[in-house]
C-alpha atoms as a PDB file:
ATOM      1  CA  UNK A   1       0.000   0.000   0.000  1.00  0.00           C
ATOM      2  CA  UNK A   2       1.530   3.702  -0.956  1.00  0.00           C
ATOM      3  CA  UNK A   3      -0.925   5.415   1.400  1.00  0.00           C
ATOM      4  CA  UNK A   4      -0.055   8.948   0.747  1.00  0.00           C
ATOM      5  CA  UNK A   5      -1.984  12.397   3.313  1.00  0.00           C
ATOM      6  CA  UNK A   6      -2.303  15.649   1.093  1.00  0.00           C
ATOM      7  CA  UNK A   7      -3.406  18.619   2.819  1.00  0.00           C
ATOM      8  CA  UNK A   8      -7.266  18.923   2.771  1.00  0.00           C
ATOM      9  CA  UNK A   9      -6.850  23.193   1.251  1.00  0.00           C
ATOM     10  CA  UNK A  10      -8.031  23.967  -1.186  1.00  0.00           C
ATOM     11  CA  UNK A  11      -4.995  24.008  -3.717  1.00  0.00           C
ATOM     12  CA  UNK A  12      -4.578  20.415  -2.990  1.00  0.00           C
ATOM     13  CA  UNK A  13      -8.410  19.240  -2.530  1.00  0.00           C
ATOM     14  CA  UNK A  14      -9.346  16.229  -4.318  1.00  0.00           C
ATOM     15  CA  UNK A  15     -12.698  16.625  -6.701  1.00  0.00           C
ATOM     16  CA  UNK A  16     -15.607  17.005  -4.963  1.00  0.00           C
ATOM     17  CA  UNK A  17     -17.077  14.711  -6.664  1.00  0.00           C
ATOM     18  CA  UNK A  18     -14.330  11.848  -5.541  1.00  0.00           C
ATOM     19  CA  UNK A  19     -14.194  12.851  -2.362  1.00  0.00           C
ATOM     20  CA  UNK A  20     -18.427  12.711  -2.432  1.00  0.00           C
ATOM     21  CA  UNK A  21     -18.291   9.226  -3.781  1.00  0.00           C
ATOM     22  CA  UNK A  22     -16.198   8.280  -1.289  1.00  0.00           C
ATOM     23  CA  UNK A  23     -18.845   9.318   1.255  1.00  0.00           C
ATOM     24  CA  UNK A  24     -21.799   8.025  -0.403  1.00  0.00           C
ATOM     25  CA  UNK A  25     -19.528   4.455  -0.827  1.00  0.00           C
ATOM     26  CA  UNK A  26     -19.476   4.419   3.339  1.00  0.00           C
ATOM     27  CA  UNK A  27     -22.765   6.814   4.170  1.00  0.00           C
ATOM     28  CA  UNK A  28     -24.166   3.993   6.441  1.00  0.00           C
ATOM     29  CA  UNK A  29     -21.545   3.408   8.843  1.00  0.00           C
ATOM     30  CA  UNK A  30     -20.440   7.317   8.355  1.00  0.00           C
ATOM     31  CA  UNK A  31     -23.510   8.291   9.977  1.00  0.00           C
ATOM     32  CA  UNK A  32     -23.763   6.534  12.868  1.00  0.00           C
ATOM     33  CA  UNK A  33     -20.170   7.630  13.960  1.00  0.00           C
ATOM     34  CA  UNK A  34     -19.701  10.648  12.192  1.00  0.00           C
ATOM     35  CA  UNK A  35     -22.285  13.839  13.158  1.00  0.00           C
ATOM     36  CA  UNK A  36     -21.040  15.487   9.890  1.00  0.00           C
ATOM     37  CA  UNK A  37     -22.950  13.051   7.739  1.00  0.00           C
ATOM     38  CA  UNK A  38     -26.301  12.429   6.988  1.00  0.00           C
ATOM     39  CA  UNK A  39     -28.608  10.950   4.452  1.00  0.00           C
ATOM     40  CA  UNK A  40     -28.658  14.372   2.483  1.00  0.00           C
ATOM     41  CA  UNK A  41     -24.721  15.306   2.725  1.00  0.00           C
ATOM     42  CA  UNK A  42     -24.057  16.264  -0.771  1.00  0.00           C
ATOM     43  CA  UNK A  43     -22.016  18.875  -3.437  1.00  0.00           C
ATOM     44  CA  UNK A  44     -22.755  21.531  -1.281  1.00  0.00           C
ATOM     45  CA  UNK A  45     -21.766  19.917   2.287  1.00  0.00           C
ATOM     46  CA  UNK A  46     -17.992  19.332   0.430  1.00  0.00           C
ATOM     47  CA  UNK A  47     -17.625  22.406  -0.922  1.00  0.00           C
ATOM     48  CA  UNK A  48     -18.254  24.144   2.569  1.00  0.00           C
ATOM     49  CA  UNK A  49     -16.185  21.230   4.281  1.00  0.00           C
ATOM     50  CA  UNK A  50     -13.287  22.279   1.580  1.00  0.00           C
ATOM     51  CA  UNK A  51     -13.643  26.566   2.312  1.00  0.00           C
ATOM     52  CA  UNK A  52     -13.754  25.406   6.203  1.00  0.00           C
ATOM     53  CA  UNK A  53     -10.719  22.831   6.146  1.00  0.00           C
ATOM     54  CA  UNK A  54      -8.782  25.754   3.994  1.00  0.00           C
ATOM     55  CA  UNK A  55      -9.327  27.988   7.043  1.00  0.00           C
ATOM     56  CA  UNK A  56      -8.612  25.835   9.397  1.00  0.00           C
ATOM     57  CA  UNK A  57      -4.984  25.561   7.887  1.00  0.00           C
ATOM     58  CA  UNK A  58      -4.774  28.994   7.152  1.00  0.00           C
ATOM     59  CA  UNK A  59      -5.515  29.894  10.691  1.00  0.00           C
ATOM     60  CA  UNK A  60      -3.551  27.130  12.011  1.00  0.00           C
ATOM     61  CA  UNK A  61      -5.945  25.908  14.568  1.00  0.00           C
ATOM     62  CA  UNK A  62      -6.767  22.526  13.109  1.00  0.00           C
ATOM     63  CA  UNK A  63      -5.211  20.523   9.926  1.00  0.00           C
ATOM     64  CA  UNK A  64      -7.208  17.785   8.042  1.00  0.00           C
ATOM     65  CA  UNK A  65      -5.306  15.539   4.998  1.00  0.00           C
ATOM     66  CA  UNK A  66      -7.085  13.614   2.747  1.00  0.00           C
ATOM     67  CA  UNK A  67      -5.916   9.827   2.351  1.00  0.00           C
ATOM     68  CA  UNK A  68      -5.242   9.001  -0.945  1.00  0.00           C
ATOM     69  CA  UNK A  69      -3.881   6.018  -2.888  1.00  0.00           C
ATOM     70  CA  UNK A  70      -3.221   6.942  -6.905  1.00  0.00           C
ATOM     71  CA  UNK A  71      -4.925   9.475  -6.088  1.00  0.00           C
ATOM     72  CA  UNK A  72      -8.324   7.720  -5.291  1.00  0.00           C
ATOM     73  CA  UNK A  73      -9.670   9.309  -1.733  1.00  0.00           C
ATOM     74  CA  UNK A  74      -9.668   7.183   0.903  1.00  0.00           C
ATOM     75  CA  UNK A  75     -10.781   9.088   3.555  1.00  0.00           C
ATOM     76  CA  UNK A  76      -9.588  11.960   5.995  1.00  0.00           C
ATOM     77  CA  UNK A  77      -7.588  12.301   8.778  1.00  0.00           C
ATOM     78  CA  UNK A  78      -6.907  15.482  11.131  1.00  0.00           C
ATOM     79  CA  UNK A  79      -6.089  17.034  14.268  1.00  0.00           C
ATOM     80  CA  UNK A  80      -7.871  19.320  16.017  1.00  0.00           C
ATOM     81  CA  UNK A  81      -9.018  20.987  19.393  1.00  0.00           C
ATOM     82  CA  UNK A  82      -5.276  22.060  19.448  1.00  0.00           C
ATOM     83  CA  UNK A  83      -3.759  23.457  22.346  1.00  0.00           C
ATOM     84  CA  UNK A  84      -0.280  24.372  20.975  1.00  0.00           C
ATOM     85  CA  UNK A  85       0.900  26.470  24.482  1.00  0.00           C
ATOM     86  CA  UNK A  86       0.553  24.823  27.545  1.00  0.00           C
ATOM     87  CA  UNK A  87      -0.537  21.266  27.516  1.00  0.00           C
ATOM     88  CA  UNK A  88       0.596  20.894  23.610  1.00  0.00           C
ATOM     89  CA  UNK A  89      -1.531  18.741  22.962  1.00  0.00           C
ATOM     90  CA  UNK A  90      -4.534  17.903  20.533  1.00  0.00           C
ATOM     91  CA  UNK A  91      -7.019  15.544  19.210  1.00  0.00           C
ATOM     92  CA  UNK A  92      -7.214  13.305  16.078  1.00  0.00           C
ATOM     93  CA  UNK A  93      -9.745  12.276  13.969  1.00  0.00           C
ATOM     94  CA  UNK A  94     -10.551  10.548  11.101  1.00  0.00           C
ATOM     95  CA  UNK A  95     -12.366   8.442   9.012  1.00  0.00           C
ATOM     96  CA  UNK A  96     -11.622   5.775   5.870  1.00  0.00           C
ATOM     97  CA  UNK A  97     -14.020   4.677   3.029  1.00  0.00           C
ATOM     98  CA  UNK A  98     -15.903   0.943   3.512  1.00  0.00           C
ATOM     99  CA  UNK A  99     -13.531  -0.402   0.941  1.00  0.00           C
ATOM    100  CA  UNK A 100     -10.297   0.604   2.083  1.00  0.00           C
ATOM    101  CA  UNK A 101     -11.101  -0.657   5.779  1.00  0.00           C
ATOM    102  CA  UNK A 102      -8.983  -4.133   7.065  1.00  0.00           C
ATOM    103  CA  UNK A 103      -6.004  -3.164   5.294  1.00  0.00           C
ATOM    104  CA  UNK A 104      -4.027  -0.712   7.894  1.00  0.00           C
ATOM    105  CA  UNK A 105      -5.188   2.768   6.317  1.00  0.00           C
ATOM    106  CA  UNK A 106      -6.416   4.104   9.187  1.00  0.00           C
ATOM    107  CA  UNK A 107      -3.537   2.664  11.936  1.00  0.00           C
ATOM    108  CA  UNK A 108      -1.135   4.023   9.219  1.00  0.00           C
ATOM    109  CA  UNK A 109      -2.718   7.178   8.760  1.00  0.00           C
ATOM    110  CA  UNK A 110      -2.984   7.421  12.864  1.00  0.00           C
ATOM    111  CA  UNK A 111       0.435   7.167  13.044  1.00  0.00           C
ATOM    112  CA  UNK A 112       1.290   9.714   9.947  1.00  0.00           C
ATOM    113  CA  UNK A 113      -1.227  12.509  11.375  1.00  0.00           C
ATOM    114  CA  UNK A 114       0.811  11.825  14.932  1.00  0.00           C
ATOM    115  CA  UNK A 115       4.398  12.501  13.515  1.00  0.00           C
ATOM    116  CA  UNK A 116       2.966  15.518  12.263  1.00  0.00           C
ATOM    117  CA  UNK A 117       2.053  16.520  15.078  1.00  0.00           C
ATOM    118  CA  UNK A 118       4.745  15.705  16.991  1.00  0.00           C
ATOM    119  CA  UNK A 119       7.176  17.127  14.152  1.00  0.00           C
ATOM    120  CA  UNK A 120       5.542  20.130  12.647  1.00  0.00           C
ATOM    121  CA  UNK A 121       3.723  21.060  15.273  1.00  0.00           C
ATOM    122  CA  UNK A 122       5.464  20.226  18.273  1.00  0.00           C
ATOM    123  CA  UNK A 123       2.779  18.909  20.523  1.00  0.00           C
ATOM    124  CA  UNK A 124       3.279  16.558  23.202  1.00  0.00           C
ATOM    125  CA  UNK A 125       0.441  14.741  23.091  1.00  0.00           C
ATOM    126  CA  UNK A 126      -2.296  13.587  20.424  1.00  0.00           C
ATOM    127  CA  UNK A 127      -5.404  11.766  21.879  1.00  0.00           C
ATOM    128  CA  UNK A 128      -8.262   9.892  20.742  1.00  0.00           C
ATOM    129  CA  UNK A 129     -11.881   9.880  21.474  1.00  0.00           C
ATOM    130  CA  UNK A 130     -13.759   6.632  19.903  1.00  0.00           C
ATOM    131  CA  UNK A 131     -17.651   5.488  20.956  1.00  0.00           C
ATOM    132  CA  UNK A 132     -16.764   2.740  23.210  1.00  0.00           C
ATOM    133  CA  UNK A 133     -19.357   0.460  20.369  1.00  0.00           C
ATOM    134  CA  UNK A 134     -17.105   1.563  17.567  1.00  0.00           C
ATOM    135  CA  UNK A 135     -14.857  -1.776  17.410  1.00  0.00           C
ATOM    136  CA  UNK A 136     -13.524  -1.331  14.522  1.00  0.00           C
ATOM    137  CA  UNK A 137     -12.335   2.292  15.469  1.00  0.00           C
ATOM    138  CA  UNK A 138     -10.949   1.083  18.612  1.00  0.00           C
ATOM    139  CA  UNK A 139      -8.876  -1.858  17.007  1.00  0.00           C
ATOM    140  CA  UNK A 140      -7.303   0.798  14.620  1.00  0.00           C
ATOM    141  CA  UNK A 141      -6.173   3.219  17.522  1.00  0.00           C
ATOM    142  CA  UNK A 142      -4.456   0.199  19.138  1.00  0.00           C
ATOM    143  CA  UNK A 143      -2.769  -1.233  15.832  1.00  0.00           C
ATOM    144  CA  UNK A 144      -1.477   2.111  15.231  1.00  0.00           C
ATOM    145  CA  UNK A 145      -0.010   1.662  19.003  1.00  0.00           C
ATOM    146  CA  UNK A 146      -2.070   4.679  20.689  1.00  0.00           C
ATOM    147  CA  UNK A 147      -2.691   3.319  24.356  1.00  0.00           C
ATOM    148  CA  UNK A 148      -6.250   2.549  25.808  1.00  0.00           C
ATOM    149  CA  UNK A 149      -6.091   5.750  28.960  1.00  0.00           C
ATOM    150  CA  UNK A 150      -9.692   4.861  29.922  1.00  0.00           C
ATOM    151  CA  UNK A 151     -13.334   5.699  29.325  1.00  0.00           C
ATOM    152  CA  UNK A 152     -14.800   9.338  29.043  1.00  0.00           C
ATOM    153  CA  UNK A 153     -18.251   9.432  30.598  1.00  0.00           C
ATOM    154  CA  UNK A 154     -20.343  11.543  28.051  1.00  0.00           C
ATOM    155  CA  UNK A 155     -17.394  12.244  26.080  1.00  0.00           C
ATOM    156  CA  UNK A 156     -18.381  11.839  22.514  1.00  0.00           C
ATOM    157  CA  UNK A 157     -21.272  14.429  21.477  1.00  0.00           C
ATOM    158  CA  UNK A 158     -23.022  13.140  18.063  1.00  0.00           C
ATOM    159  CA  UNK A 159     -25.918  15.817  17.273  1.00  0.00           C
ATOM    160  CA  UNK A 160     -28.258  16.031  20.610  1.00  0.00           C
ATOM    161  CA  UNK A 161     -26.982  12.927  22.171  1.00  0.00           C
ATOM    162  CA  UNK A 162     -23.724  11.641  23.819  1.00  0.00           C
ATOM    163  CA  UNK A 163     -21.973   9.031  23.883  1.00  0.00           C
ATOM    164  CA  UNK A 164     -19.110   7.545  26.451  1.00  0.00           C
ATOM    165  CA  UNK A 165     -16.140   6.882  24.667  1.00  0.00           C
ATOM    166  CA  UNK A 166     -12.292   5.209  25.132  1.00  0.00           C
ATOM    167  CA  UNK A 167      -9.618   7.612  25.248  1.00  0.00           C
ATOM    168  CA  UNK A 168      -6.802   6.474  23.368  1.00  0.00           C
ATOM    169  CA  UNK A 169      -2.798   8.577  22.917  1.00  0.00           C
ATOM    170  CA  UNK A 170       0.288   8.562  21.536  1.00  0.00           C
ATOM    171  CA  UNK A 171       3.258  10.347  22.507  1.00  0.00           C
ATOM    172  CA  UNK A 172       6.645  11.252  20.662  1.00  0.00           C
ATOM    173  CA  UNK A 173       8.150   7.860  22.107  1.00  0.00           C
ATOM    174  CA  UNK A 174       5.286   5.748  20.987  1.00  0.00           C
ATOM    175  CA  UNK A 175       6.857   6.077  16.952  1.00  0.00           C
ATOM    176  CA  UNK A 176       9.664   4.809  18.058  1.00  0.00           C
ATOM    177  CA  UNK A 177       8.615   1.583  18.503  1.00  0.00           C
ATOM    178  CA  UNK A 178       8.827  -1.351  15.752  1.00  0.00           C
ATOM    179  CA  UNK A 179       5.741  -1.267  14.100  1.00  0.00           C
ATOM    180  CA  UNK A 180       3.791  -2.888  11.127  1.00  0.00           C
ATOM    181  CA  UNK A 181       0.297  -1.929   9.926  1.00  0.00           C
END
């Protein structure tokens, strides 16, 4: 696999309509996890999800890549909540199209979006906050070597409701360990 993460600006956007098919190819699992998605999310919904990621970068307070092999999306992946003084720390999150899933995109993209972090934007820290239910979600945090911390009581909000969820991290010295997706 040549998994490669583009920046997710608008220079370096994929189509919308690729990145769309992408979503509609994994719409029923993305909307149960995901409170971005939902039976209407369309043209429009990427084009403001595009403008907003470009701003995000621009303004430096979060940073989502697109996964992409050959160029064909498979997925996103990005950190955000940032806190670069202080705690330097933030929180990653991401999500990979039905047909790319079982074959180490998202434990390799884990551990890409965490060396970034750690590298570019010196943070101490990157967390992550899955739905204790989400299995599959869970498994990739661990294969990417992010340690279980615990469970946050209420700490996944998805529209009006929430959710508790496991609390996964990686620090610096966690990339230094052997590793194989």
């Amino acid at each position: 696999m040549s998994l490669e993460l583009r920046p997710l600006a608008l220079d370096g956007a994929p189509s919308v309509d690729d990145f769309l098919a992408a979503v509609d190819e994994s719409r029923a699992s993305l909307t149960r996890w995901m409170p971005w998605c939902h039976a209407d999310y369309g043209r429009a919904d990427v084009e403001r999800w595009f403008v907003e990621a470009d701003r995000m970068w621009r303004e430096r307070s979060a940073f989502h890549m697109w996964l992409h092999e050959a160029g064909r999306v498979l997925g996103v992946i990005g950190i955000h909540d940032i806190q670069l003084y202080g705690k330097r720390e933030g929180e990653l999150g991401y999500w990979v199209r039905l047909s790319a899933r079982g074959h180490g995109v998202a434990a390799t993209a884990i551990r890409s979006m965490a060396a970034f972090a750690f590298n570019d934007l010196s943070l101490a820290r990157a967390s992550l906050r899955v739905r204790l239910d989400n299995v599959s979600s869970r498994r990739a945090a661990e294969r990417a070597g992010a340690r279980y911390e615990g469970a946050l009581r209420h700490g996944i909000v998805h529209g009006e409701a929430r959710f508790d969820a496991a609390l996964y991290a990686l620090v610096p010295h966690d990339l230094l360990r052997t590793w194989a997706p």
